[in-house]
C-alpha atoms as a PDB file:
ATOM      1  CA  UNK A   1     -15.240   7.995   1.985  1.00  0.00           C
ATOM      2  CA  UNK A   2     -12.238   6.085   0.689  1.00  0.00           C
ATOM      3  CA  UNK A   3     -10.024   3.852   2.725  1.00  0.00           C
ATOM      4  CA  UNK A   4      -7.384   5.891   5.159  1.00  0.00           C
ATOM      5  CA  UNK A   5      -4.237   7.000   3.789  1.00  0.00           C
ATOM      6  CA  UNK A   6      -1.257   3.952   3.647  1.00  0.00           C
ATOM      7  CA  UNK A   7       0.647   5.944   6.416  1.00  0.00           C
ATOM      8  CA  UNK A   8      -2.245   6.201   8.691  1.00  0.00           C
ATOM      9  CA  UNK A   9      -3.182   2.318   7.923  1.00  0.00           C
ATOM     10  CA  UNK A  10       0.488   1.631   9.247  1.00  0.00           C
ATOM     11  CA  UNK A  11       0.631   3.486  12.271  1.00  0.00           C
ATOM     12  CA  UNK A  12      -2.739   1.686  12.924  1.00  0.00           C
ATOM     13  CA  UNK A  13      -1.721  -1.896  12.741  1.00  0.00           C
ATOM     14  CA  UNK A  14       0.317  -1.045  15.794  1.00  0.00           C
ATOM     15  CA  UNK A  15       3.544  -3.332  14.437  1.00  0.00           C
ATOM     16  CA  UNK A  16       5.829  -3.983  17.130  1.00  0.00           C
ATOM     17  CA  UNK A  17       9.110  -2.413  16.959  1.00  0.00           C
ATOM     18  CA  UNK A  18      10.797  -5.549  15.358  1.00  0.00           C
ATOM     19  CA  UNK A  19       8.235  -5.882  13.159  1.00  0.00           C
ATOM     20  CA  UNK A  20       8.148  -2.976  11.945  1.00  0.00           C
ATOM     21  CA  UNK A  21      11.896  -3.137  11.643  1.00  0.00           C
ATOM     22  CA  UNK A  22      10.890  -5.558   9.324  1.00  0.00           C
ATOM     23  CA  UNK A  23       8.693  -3.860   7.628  1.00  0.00           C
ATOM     24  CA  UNK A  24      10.563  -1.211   6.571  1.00  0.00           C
ATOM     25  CA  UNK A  25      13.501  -3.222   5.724  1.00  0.00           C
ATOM     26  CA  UNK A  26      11.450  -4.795   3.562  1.00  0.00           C
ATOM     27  CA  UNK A  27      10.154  -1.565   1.761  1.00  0.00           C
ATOM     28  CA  UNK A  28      13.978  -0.572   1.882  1.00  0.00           C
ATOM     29  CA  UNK A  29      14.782  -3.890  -0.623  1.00  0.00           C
ATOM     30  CA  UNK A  30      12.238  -2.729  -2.854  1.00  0.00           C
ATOM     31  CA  UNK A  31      13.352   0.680  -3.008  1.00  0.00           C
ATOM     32  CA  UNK A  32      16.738  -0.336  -3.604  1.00  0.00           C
ATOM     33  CA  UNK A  33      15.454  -2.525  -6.156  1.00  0.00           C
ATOM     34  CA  UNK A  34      13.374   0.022  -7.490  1.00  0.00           C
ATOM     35  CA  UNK A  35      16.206   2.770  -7.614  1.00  0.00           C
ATOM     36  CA  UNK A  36      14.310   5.615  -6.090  1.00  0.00           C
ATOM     37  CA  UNK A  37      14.302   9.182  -8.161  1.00  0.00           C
ATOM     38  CA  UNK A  38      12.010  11.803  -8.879  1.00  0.00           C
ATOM     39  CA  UNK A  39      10.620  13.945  -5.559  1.00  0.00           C
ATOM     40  CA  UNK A  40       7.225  12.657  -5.826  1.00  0.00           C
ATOM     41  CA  UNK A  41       8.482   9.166  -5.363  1.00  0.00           C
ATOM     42  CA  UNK A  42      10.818  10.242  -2.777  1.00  0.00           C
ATOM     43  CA  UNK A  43       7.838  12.193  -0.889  1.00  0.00           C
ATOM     44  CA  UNK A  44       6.262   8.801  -0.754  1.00  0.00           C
ATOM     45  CA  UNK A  45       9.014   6.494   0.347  1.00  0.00           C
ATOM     46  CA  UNK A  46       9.451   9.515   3.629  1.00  0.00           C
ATOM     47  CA  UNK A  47       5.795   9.412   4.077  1.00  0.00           C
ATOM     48  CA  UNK A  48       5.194   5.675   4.482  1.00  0.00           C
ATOM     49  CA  UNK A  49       8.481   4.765   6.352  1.00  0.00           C
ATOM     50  CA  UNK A  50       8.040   7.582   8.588  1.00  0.00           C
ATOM     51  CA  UNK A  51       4.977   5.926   9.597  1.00  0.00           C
ATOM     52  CA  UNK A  52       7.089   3.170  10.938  1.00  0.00           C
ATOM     53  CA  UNK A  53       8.559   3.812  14.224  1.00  0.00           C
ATOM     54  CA  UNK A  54      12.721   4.253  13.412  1.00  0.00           C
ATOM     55  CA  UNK A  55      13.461   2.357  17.122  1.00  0.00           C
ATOM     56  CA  UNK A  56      17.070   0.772  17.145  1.00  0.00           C
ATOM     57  CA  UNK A  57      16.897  -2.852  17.744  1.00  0.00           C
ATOM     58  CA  UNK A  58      16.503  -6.220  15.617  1.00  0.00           C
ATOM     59  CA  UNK A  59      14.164  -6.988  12.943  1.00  0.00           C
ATOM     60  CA  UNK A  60      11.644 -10.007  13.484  1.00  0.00           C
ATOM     61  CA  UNK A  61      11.862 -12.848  10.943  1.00  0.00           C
ATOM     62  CA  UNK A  62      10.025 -12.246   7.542  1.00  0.00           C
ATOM     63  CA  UNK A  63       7.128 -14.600   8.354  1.00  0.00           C
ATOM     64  CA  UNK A  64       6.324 -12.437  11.691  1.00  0.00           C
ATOM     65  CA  UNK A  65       4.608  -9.999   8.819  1.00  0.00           C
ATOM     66  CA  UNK A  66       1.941 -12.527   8.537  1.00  0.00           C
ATOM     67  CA  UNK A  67      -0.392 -11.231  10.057  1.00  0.00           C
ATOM     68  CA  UNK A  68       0.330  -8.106   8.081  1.00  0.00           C
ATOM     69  CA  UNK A  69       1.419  -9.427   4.616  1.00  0.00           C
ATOM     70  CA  UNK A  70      -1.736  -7.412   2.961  1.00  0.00           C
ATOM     71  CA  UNK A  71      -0.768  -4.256   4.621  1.00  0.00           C
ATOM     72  CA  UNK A  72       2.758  -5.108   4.004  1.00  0.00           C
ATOM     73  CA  UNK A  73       2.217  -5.885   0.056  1.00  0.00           C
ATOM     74  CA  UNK A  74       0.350  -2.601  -0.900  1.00  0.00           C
ATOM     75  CA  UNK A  75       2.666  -0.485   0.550  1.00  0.00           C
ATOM     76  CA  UNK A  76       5.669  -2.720  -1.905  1.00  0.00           C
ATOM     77  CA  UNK A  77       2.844  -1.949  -4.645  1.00  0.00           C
ATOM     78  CA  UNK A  78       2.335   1.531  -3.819  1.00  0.00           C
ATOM     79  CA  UNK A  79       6.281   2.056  -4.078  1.00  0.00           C
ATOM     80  CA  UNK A  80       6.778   0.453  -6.679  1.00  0.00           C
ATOM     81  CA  UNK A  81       4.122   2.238  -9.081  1.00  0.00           C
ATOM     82  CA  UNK A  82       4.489   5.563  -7.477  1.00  0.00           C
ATOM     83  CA  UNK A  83       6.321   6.899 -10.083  1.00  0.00           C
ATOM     84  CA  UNK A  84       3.849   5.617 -12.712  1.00  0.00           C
ATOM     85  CA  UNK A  85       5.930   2.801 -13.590  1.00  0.00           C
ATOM     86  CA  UNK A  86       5.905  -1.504 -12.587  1.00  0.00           C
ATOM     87  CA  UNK A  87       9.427  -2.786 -13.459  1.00  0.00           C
ATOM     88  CA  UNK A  88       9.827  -6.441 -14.020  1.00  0.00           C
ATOM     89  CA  UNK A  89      12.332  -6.485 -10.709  1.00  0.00           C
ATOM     90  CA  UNK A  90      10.051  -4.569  -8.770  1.00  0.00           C
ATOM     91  CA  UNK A  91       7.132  -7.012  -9.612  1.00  0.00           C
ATOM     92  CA  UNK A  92       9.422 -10.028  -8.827  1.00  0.00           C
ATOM     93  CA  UNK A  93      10.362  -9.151  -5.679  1.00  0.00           C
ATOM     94  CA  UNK A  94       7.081  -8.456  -4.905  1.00  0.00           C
ATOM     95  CA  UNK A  95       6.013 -11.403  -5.690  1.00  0.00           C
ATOM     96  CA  UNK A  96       8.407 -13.241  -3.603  1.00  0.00           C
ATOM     97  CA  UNK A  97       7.381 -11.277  -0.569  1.00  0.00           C
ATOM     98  CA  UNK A  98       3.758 -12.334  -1.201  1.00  0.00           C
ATOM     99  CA  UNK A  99       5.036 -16.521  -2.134  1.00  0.00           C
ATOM    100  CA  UNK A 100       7.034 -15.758   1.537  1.00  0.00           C
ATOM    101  CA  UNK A 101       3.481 -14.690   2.969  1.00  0.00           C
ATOM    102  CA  UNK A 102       1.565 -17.318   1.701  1.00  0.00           C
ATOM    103  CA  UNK A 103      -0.465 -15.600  -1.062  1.00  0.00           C
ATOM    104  CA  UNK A 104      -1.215 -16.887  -4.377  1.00  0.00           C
ATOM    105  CA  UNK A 105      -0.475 -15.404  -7.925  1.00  0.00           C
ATOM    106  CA  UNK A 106      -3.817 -14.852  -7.911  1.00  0.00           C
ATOM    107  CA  UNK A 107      -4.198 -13.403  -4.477  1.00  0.00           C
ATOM    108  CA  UNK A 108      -1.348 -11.080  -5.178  1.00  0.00           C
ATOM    109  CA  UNK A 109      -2.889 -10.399  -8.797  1.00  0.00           C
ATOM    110  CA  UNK A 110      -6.136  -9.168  -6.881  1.00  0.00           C
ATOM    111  CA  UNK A 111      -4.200  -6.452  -4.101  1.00  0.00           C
ATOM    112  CA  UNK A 112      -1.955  -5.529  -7.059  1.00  0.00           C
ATOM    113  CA  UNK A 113      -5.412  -4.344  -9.022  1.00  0.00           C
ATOM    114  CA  UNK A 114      -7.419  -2.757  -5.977  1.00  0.00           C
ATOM    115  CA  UNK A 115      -3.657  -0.937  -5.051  1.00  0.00           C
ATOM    116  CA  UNK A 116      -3.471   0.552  -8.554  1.00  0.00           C
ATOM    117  CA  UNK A 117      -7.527   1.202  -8.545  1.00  0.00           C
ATOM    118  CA  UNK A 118      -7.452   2.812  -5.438  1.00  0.00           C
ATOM    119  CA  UNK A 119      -3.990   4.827  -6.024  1.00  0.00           C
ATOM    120  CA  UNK A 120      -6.099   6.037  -9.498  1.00  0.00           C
ATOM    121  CA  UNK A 121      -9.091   7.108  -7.622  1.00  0.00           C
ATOM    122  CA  UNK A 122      -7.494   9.362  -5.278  1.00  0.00           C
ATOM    123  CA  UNK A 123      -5.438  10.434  -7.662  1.00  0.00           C
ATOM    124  CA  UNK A 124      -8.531  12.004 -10.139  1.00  0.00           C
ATOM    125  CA  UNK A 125     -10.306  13.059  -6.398  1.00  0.00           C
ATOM    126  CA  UNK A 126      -6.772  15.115  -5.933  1.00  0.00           C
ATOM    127  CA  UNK A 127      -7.532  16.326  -9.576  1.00  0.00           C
ATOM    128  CA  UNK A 128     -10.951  17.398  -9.288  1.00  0.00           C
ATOM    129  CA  UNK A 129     -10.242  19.084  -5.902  1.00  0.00           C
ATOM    130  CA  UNK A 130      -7.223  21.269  -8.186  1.00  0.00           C
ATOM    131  CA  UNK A 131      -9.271  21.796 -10.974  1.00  0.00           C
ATOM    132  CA  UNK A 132     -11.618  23.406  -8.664  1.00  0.00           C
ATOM    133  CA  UNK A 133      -9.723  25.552  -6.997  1.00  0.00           C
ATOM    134  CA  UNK A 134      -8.325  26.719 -10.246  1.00  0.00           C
ATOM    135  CA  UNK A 135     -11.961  27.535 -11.110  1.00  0.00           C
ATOM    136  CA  UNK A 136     -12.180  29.434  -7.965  1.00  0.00           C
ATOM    137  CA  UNK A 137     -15.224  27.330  -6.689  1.00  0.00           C
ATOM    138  CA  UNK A 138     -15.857  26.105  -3.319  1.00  0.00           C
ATOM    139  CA  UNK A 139     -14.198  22.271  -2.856  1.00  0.00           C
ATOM    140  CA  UNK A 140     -16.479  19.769  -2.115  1.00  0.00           C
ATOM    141  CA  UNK A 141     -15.504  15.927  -1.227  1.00  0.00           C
ATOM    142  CA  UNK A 142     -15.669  13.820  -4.711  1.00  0.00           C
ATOM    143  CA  UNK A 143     -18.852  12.301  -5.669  1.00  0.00           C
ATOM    144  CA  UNK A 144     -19.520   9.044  -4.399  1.00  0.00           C
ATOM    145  CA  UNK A 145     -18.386   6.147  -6.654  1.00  0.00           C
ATOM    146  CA  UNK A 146     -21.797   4.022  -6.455  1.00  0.00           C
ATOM    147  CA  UNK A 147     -19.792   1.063  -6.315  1.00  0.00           C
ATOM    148  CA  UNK A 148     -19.346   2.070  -2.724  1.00  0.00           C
ATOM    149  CA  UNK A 149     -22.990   1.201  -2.103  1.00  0.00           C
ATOM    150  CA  UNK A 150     -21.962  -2.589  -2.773  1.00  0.00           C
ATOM    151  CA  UNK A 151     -20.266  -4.325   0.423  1.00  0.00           C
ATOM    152  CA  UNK A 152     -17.748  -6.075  -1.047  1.00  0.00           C
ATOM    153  CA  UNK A 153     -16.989  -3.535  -3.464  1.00  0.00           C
ATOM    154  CA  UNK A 154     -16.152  -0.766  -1.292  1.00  0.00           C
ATOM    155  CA  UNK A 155     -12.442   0.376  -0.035  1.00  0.00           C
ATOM    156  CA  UNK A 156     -13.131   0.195   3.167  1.00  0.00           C
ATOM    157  CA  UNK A 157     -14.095  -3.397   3.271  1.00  0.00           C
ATOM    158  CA  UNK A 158     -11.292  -4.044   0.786  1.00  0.00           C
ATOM    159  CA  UNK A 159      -8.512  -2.330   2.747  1.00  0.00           C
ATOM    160  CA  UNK A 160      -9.577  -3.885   6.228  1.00  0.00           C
ATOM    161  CA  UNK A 161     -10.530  -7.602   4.474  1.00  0.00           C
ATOM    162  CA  UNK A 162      -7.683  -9.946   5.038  1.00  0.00           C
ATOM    163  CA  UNK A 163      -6.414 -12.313   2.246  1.00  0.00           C
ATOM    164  CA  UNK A 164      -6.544 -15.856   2.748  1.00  0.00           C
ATOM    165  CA  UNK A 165      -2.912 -17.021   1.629  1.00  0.00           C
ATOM    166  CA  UNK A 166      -2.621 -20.392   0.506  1.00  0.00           C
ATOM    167  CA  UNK A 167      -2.362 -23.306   2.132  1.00  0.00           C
ATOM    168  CA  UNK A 168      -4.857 -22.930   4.522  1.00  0.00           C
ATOM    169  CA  UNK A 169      -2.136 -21.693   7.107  1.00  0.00           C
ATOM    170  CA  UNK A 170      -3.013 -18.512   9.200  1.00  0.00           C
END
């Protein structure tokens, strides 16, 4: 089975509230730079901050997201493609989030591809489920990708492995 859901991913890192103050402040830039419209992308932005607790208080500095930078990063990529496009000023400020976390160009090439692989493959799953109930036949879970048989291939290793950011600094 693929890796959990974005929104169940964030309520299981268990931020703190000021980090997740700052975590959603940070999704908040991106939507503002992003200029949300359309009601699927809307859907999305509800979905994934309302998996952030909305307690009053004060947000943690940037860098407290360390420890959560990869979480933190495909949820901006998520956003930002949700409506099936990557603009330049989207991309930038992504990339200055993941330069503020310590992750390469490279690093940050590498979530931005599994995001958009992963965001593609439930997306056809969603597909085949329709097209089958359209059909009228019984729904069964989508077949198994046979990359999932290879470790380090699989979403569940790639949504739970931590990036190394740069530097060496943890």
């Amino acid at each position: 089975m693929g890796a959990p859901r974005l929104s169940t991913r964030i309520k299981q890192a268990d931020l703190s509230p000021e980090v997740s103050r700052t975590f959603a402040d940070g999704l908040r830039e991106l939507i503002g730079a992003a200029q949300v419209s359309g009601s699927a992308k809307n859907a999305l932005v509800a979905r994934v901050l309302g998996a952030l607790p909305a307690e009053p208080g004060d947000a943690a500095p940037f860098e407290a997201l360390w420890p959560h930078g990869e979480l933190f990063l495909t949820a901006c990529v998520t956003l930002a493609v949700a409506d099936g496009e990557y603009r330049v000023e989207e991309a930038r400020l992504i990339s200055n989030f993941a330069h503020r976390l310590g992750l390469s160009a490279r690093q940050l090439a590498e979530l931005e591809r599994r995001t958009i692989r992963q965001i593609v493959e439930r997306g056809a799953a969603v597909r085949r489920q329709d097209a089958a109930r359209a059909a009228g036949a019984a729904v069964d879970p989508p077949d198994r990708n046979p990359r999932q048989d290879a470790p380090l291939l699989t979403e569940e290793v790639e949504a739970t492995q931590p990036v190394v950011p740069s530097g060496g600094r943890r």
